[in-house]
C-alpha atoms as a PDB file:
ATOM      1  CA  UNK A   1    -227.494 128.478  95.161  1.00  0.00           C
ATOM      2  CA  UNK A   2    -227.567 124.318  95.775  1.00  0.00           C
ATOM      3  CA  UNK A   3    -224.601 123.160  97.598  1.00  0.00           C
ATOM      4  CA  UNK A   4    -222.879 119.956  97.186  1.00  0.00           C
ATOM      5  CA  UNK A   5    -221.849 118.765 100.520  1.00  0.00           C
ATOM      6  CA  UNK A   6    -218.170 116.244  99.824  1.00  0.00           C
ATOM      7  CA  UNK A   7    -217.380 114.346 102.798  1.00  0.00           C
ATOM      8  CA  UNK A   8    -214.021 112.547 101.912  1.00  0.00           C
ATOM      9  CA  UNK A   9    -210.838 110.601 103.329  1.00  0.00           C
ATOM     10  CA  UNK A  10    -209.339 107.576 103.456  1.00  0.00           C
ATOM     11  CA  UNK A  11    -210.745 104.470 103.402  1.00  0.00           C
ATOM     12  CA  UNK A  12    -211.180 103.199 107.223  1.00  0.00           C
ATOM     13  CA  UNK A  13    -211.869 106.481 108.679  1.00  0.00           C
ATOM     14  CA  UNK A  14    -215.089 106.626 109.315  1.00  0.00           C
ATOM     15  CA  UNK A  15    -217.245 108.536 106.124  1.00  0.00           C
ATOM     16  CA  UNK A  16    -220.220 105.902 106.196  1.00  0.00           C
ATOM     17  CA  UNK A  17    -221.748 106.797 109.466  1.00  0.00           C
ATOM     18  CA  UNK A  18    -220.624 110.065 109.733  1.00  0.00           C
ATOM     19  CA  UNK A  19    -222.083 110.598 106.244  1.00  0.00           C
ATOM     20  CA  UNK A  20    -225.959 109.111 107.563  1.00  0.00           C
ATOM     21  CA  UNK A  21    -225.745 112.142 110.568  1.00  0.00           C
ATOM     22  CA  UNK A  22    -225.222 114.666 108.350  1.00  0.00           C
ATOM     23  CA  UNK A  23    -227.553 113.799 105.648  1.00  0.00           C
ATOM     24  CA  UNK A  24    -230.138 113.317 108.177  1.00  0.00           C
ATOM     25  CA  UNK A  25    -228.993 117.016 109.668  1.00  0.00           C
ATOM     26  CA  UNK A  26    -229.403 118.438 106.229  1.00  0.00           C
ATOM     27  CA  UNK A  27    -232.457 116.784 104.667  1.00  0.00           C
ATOM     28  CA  UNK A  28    -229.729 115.129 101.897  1.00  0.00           C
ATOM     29  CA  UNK A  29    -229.701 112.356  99.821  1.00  0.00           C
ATOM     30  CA  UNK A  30    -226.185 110.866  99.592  1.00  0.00           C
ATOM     31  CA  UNK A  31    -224.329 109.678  96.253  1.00  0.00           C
ATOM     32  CA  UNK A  32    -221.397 107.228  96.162  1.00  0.00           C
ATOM     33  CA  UNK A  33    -218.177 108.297  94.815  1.00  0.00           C
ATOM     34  CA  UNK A  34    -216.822 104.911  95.157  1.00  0.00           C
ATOM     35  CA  UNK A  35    -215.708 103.147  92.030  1.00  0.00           C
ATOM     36  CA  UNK A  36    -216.004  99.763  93.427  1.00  0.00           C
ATOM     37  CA  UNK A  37    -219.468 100.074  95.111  1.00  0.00           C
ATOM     38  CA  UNK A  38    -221.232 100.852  91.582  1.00  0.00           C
ATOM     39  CA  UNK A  39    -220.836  97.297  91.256  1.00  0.00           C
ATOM     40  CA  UNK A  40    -223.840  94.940  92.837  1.00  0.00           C
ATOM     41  CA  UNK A  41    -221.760  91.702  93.511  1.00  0.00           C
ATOM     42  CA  UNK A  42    -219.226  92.930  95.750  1.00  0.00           C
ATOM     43  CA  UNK A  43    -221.142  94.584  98.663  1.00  0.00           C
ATOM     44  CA  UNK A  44    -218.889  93.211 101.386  1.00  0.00           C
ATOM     45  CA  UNK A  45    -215.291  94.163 100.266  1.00  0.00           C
ATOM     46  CA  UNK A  46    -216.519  97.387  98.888  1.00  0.00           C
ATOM     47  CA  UNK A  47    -218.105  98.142 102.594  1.00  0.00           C
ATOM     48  CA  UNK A  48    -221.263  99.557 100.625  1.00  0.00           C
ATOM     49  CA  UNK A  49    -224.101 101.019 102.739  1.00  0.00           C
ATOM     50  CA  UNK A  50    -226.337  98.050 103.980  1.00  0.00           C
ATOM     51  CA  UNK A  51    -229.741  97.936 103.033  1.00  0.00           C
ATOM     52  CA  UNK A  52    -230.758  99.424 106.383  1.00  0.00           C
ATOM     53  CA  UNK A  53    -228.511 102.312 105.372  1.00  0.00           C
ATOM     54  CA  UNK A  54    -229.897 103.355 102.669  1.00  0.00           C
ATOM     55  CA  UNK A  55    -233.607 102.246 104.076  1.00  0.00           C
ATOM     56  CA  UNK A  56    -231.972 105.370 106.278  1.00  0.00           C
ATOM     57  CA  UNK A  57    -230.964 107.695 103.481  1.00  0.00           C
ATOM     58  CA  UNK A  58    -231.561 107.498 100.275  1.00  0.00           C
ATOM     59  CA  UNK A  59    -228.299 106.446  98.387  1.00  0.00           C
ATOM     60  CA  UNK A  60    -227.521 106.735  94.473  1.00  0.00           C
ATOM     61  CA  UNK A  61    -224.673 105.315  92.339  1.00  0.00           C
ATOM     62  CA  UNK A  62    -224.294 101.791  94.945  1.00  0.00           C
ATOM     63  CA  UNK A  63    -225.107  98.856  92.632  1.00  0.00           C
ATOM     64  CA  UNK A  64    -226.005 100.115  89.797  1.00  0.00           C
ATOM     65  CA  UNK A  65    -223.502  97.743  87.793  1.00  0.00           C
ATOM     66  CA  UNK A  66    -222.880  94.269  86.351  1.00  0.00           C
ATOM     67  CA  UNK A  67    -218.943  93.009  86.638  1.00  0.00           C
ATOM     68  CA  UNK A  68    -218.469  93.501  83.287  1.00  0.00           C
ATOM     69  CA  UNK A  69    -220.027  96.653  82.600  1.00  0.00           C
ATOM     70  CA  UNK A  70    -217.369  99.374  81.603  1.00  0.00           C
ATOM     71  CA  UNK A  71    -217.655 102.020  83.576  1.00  0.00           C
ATOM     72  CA  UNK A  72    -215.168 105.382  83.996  1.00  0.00           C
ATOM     73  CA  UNK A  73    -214.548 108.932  85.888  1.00  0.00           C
ATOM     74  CA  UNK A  74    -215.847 110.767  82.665  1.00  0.00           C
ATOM     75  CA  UNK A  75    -219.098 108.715  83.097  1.00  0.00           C
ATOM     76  CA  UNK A  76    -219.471 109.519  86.634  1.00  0.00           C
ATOM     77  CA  UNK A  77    -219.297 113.535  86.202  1.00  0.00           C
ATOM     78  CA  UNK A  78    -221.538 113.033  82.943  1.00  0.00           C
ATOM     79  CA  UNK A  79    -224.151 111.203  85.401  1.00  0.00           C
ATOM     80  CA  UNK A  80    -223.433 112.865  88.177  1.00  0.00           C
ATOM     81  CA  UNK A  81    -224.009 116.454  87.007  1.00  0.00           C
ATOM     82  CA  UNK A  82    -227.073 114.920  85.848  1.00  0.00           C
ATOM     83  CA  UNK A  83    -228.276 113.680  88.993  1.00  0.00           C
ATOM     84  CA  UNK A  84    -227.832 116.464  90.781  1.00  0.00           C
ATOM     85  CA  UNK A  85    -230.205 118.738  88.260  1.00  0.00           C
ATOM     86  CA  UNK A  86    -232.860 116.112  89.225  1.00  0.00           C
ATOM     87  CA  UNK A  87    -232.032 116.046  93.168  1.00  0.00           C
ATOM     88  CA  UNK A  88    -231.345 120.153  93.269  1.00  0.00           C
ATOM     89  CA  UNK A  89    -234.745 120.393  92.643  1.00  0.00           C
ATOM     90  CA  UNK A  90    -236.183 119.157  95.660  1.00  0.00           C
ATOM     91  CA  UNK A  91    -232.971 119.647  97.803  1.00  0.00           C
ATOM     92  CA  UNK A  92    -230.917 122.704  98.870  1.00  0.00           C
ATOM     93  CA  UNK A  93    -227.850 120.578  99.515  1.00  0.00           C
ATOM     94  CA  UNK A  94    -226.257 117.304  98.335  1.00  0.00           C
ATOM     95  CA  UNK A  95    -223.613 115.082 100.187  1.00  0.00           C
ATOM     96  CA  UNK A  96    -221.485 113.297  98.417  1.00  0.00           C
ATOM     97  CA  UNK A  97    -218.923 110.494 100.177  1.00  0.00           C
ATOM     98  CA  UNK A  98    -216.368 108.216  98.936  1.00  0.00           C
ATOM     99  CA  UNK A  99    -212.866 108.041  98.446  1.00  0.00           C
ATOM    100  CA  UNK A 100    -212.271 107.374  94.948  1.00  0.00           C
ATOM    101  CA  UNK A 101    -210.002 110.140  93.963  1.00  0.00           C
ATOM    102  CA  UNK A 102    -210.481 111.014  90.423  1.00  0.00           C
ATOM    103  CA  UNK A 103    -214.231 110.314  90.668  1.00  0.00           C
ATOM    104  CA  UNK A 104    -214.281 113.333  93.607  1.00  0.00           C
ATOM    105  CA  UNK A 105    -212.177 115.311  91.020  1.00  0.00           C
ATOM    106  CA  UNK A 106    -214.425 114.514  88.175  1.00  0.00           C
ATOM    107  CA  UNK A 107    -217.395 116.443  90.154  1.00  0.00           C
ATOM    108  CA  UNK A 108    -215.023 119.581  91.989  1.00  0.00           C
ATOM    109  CA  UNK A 109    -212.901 120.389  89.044  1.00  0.00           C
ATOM    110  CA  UNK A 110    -213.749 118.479  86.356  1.00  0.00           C
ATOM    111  CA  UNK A 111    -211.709 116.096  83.794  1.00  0.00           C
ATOM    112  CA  UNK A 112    -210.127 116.951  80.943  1.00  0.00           C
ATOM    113  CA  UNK A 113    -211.967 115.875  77.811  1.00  0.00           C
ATOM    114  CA  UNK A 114    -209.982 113.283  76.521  1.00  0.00           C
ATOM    115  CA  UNK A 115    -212.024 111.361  73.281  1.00  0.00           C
ATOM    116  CA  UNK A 116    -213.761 108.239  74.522  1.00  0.00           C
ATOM    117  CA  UNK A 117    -211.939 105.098  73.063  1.00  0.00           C
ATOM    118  CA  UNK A 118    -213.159 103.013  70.429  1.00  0.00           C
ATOM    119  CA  UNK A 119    -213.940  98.929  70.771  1.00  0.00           C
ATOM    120  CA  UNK A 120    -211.543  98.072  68.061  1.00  0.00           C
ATOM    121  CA  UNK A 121    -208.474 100.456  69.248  1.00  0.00           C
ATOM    122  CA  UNK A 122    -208.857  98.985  72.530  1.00  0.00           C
ATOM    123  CA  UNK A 123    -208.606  95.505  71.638  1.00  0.00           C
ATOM    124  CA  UNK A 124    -205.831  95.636  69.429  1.00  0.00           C
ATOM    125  CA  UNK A 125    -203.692  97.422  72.125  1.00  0.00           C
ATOM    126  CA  UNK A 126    -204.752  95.064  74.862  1.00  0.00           C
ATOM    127  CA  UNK A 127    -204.278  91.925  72.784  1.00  0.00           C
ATOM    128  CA  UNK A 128    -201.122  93.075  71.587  1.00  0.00           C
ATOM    129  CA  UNK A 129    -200.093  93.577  75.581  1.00  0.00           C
ATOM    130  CA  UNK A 130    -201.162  90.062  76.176  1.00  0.00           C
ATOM    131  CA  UNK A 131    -198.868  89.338  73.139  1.00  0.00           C
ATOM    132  CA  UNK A 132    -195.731  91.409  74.296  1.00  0.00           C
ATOM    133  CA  UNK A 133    -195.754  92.786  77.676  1.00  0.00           C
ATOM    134  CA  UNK A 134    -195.440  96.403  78.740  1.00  0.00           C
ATOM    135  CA  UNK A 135    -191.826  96.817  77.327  1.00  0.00           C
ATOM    136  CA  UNK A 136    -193.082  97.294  73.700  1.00  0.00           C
ATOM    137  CA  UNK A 137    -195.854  99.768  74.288  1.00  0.00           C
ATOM    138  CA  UNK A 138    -193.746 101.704  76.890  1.00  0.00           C
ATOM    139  CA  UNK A 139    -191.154 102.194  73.658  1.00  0.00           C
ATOM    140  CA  UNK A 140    -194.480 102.980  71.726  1.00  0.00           C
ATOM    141  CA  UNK A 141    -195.889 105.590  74.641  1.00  0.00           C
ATOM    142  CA  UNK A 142    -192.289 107.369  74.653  1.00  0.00           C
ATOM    143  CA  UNK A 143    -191.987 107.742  70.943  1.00  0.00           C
ATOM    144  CA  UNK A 144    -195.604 109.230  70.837  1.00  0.00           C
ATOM    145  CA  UNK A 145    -196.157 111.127  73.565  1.00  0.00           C
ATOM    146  CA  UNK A 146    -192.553 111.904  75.875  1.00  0.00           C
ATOM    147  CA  UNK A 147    -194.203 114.091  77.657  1.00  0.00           C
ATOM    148  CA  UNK A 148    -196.536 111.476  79.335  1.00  0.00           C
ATOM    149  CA  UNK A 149    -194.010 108.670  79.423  1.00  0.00           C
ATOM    150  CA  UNK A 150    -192.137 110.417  82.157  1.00  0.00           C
ATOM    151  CA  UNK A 151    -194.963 110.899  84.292  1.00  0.00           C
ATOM    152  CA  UNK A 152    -197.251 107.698  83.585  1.00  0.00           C
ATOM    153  CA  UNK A 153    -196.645 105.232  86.246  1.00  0.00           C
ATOM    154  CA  UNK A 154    -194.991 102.545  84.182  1.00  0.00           C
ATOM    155  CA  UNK A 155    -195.708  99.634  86.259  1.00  0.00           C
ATOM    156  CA  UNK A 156    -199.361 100.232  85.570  1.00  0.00           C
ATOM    157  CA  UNK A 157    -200.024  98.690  82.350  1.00  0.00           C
ATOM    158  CA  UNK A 158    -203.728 100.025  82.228  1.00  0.00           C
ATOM    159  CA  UNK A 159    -202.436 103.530  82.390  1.00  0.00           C
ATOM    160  CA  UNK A 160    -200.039 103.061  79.694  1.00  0.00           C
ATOM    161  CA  UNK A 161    -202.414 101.149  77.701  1.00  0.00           C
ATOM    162  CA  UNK A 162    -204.930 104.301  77.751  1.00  0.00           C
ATOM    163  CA  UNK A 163    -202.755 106.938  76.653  1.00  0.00           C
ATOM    164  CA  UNK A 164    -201.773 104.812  73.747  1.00  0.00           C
ATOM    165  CA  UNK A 165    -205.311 104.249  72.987  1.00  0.00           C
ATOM    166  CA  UNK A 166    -205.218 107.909  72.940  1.00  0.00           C
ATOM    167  CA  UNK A 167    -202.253 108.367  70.425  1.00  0.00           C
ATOM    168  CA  UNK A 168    -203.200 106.332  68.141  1.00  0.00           C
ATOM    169  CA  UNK A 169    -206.547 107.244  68.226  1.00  0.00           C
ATOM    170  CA  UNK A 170    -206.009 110.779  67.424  1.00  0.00           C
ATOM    171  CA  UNK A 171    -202.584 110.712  66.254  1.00  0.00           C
ATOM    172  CA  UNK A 172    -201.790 113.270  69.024  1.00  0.00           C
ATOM    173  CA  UNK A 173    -200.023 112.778  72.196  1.00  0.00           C
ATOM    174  CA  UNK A 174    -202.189 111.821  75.556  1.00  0.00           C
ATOM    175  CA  UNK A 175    -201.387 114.932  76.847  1.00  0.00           C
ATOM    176  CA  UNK A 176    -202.273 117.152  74.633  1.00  0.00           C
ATOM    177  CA  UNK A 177    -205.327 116.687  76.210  1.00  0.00           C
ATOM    178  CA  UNK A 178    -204.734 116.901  80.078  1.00  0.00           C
ATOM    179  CA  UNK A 179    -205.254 120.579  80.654  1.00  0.00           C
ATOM    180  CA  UNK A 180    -206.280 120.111  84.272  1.00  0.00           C
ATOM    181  CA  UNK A 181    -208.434 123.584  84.034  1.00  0.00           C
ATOM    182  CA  UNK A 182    -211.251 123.317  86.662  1.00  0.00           C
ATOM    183  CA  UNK A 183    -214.841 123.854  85.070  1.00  0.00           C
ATOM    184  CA  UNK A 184    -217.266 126.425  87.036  1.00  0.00           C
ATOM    185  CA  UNK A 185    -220.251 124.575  88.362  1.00  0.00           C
ATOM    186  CA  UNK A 186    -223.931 126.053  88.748  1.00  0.00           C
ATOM    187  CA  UNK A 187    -223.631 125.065  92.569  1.00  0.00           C
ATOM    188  CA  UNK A 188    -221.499 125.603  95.956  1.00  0.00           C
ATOM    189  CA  UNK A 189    -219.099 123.154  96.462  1.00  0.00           C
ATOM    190  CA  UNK A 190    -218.631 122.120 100.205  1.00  0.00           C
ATOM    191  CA  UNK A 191    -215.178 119.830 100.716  1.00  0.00           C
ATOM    192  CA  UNK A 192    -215.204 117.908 104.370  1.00  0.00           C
ATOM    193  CA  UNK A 193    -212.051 115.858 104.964  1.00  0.00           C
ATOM    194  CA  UNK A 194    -211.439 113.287 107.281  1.00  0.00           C
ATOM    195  CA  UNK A 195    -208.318 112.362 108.851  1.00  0.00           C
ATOM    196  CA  UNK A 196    -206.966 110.690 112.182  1.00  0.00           C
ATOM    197  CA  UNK A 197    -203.664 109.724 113.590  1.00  0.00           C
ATOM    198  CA  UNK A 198    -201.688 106.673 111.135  1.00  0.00           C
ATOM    199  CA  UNK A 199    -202.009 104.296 114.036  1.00  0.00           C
ATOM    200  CA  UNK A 200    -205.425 105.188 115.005  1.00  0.00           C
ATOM    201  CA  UNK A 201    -206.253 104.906 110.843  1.00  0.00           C
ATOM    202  CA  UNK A 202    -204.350 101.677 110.737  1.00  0.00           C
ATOM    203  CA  UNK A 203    -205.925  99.844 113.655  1.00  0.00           C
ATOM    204  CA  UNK A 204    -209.221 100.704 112.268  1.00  0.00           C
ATOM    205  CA  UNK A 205    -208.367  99.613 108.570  1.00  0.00           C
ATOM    206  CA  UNK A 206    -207.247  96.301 110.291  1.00  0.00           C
ATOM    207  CA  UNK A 207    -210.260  95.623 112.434  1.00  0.00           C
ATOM    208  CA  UNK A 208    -212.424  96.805 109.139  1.00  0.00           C
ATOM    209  CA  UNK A 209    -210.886  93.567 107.058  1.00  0.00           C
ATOM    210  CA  UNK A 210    -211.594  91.533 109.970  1.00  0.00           C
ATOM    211  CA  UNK A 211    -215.114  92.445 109.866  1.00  0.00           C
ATOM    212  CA  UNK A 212    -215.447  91.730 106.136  1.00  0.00           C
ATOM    213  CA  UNK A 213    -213.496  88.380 106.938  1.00  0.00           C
ATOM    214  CA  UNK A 214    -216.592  87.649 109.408  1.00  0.00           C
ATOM    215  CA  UNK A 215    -219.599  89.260 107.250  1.00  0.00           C
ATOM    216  CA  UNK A 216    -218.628  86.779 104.123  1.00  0.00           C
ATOM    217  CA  UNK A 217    -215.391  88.445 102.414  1.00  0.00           C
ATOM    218  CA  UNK A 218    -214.414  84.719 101.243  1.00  0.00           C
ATOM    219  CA  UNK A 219    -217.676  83.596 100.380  1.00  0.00           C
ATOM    220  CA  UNK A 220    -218.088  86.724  97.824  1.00  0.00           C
ATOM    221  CA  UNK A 221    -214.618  86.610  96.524  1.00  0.00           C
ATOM    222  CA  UNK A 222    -215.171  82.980  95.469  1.00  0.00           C
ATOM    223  CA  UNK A 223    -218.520  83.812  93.641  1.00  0.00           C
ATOM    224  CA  UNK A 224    -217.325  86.206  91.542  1.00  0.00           C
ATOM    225  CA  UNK A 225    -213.543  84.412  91.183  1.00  0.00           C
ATOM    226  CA  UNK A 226    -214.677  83.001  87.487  1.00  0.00           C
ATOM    227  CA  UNK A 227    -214.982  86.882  86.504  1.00  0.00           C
ATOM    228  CA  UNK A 228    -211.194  87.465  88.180  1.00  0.00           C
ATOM    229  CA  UNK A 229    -210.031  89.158  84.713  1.00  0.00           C
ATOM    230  CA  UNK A 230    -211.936  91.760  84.681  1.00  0.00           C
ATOM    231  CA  UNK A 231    -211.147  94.944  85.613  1.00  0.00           C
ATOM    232  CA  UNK A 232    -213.928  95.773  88.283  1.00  0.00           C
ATOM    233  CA  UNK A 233    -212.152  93.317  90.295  1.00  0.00           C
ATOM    234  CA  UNK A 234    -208.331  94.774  89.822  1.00  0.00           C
ATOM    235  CA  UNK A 235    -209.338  95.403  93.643  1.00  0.00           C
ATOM    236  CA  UNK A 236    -207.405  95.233  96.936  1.00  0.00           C
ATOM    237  CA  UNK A 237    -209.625  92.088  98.875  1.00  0.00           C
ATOM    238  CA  UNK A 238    -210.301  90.035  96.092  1.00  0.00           C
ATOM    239  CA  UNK A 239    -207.018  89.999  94.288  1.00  0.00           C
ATOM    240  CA  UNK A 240    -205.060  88.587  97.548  1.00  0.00           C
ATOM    241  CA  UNK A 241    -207.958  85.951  97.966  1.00  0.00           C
ATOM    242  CA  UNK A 242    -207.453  85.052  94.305  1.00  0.00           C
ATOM    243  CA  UNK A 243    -204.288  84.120  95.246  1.00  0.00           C
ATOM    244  CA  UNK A 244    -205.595  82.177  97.849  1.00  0.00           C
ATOM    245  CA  UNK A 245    -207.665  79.894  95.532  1.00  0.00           C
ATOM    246  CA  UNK A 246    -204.850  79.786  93.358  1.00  0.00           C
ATOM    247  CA  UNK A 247    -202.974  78.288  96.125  1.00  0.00           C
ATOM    248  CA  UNK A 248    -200.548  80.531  95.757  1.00  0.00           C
ATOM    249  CA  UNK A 249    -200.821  81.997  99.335  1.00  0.00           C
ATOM    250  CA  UNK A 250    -202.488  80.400 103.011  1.00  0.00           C
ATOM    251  CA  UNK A 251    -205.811  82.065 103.800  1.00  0.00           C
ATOM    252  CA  UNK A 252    -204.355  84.591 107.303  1.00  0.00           C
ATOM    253  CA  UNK A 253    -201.409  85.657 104.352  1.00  0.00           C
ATOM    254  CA  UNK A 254    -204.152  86.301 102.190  1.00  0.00           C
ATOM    255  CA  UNK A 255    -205.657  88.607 105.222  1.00  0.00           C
ATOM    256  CA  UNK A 256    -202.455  90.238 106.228  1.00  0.00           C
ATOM    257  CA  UNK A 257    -201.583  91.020 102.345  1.00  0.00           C
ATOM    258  CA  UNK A 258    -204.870  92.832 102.502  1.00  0.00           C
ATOM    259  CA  UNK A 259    -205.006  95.149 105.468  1.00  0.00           C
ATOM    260  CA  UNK A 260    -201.385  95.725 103.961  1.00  0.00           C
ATOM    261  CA  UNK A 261    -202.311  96.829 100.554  1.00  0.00           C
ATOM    262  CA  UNK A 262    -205.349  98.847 102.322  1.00  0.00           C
ATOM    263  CA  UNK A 263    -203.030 100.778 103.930  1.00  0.00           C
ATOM    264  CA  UNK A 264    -200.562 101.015 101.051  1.00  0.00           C
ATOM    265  CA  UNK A 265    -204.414 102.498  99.420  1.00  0.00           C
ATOM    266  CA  UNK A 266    -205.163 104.828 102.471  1.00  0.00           C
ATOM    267  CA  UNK A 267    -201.599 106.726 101.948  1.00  0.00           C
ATOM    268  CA  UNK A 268    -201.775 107.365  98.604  1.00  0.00           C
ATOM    269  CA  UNK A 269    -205.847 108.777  99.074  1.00  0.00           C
ATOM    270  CA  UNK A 270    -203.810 111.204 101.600  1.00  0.00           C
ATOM    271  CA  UNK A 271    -201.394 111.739  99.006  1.00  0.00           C
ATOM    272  CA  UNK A 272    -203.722 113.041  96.676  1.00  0.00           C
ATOM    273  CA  UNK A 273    -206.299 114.401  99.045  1.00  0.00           C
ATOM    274  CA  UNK A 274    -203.399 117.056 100.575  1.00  0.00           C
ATOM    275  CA  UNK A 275    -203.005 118.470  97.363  1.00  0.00           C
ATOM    276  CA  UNK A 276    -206.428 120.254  97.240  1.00  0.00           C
ATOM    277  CA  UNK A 277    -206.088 123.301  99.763  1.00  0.00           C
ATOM    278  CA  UNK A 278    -210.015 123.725  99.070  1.00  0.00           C
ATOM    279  CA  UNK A 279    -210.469 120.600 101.688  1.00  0.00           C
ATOM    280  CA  UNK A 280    -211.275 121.995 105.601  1.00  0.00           C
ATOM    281  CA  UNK A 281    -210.122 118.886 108.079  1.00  0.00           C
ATOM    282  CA  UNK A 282    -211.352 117.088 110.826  1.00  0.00           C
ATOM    283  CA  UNK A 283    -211.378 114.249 112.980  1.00  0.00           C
ATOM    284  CA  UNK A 284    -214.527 112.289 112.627  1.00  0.00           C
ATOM    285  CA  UNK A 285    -215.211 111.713 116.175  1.00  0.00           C
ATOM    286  CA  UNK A 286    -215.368 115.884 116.252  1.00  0.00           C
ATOM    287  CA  UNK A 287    -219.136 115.773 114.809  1.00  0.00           C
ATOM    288  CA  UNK A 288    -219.925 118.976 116.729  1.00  0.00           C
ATOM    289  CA  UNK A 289    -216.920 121.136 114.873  1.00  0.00           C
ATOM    290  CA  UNK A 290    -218.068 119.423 111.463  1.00  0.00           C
ATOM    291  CA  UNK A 291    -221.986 120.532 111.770  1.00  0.00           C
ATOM    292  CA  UNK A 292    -220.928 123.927 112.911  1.00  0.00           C
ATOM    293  CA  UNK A 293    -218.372 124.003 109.709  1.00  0.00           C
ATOM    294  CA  UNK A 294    -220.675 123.151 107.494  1.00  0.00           C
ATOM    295  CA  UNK A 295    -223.758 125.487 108.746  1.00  0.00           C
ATOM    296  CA  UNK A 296    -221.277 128.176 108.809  1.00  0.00           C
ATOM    297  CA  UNK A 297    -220.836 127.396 104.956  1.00  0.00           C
ATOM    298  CA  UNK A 298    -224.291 127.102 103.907  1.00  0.00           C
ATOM    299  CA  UNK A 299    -225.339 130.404 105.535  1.00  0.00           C
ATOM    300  CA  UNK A 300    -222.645 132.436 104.508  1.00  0.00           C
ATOM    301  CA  UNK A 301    -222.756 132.010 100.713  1.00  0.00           C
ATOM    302  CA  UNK A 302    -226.723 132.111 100.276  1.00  0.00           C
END
């Protein structure tokens, strides 16, 4: 049977090169599970592979998109599972990378099969937001679905905004839907984490936006700054530096606000990552254990 090989972690630790040895050790394309680097404008604060990356290895779902294309985890795993038919045919193994939780999910388990959302539904409810705030469609959301009201993050508007798309939708509450039952797949599924020491992570997520800094961060945040509203850029680098042009904050507050909120990121990836007992850990610097792990798991389930 194929095998998907899912090399995961937080962001900073280390899954781009890393990722490029083992695809080379395996004879396997890789495919992005990065939200952000589906989108072509923002190579540099998305770290996306460099062209002489994926001259290296061949790389799927990195630029695929526009700003303002809409684009969501149920799309991925429809795509996905696509993609891999094609790419099972002419390789025994996969390797998937990224740190984009629910689009990882979306290809192990599965998502739940919530109705996609209509144009007209989803205007309403965001112009009504625009309108009235959160307040009034968190009194909405509790009313229609309690259940989901007391575990929705209610400082995250979008969230509550989609399960009331839901409700009224459907007329039945959000989570009626969210089963969480994990589909079967018709291949192996291979989970790699990556981890290393908080300091060790930190230093290394602070040297990474100092690199973006000096590869062009600013440069690319101000090209796509007239497209700020949308949600592809709801994204920790360009949403400090749009406070920047707004003059809201200096440019090294701008920085320090973003290695800040990249670490805020990295812990709740860990968070969410620990949950899955399916995951087998390592440090990345252990390349030697990793290889041997992931041998071991190809040969023993043929």
């Amino acid at each position: 049977m194929n095998a998907l090989l899912v090399l995961i972690g937080p962001t900073g630790t280390g899954k781009t090169e890393l990722s490029l040895q083992l695809a080379e050790r395996f004879g396997a394309p890789v495919i992005s599970a990065d939200s952000r680097q589906l989108y072509k404008d923002l190579p540099v604060g998305t770290a996306a592979p460099s062209p002489e990356q994926q001259a290296r290895i061949r790389h799927y779902m990195v630029g695929t998109l526009a700003l303002d294309d809409y684009y969501s985890a149920s799309r991925f795993e429809e795509e996905v599972l696509v993609l891999l038919k094609e790419l099972f045919v002419l390789h025994p193994a996969v390797l998937m990378v990224g740190g984009s939780m629910l689009y990882i999910d979306a290809i192990c388990k599965g998502l739940d099969e919530i109705p996609a959302v209509t144009p007209e539904v989803r205007k309403t409810l965001w112009k009504q937001y625009e309108r009235e705030g959160i307040a009034v469609l968190l009194e909405e959301l509790k009313e229609a679905d309690p259940v989901h009201y007391q575990k929705v993050d209610r400082r995250n508007h979008r969230r509550v905004i989609h399960a009331l798309e839901i409700c009224r939708m459907t007329g039945r509450p959000y989570s009626s839907f969210c089963t969480r039952a994990v589909r079967e797949r018709p291949f192996r599924i291979i989970q790699i984490g990556l981890i290393r020491p908080r300091e060790e992570l930190y230093e290394r997520i602070n040297r990474r936006v100092d690199r973006m800094m000096a590869n062009g961060l600013v440069d690319e945040a101000r090209r796509v700054y007239p497209f700020r509203h949308l949600n592809a850029l709801n994204t920790v680098g360009y949403k400090e530096l749009f406070r920047f042009f707004n003059g809201e904050w200096p440019l090294d507050t701008a920085v320090e606000q973003i290695k800040r909120n990249t670490r805020i990121y990295a812990r709740k990836q860990m968070t969410w990552f620990k949950r899955d007992k399916s995951i087998d850990w390592f440090h990345p610097d252990d390349i030697t254990a990793i290889r041997a792990h992931v041998d071991q798991a190809l040969n023993s389930q043929k």
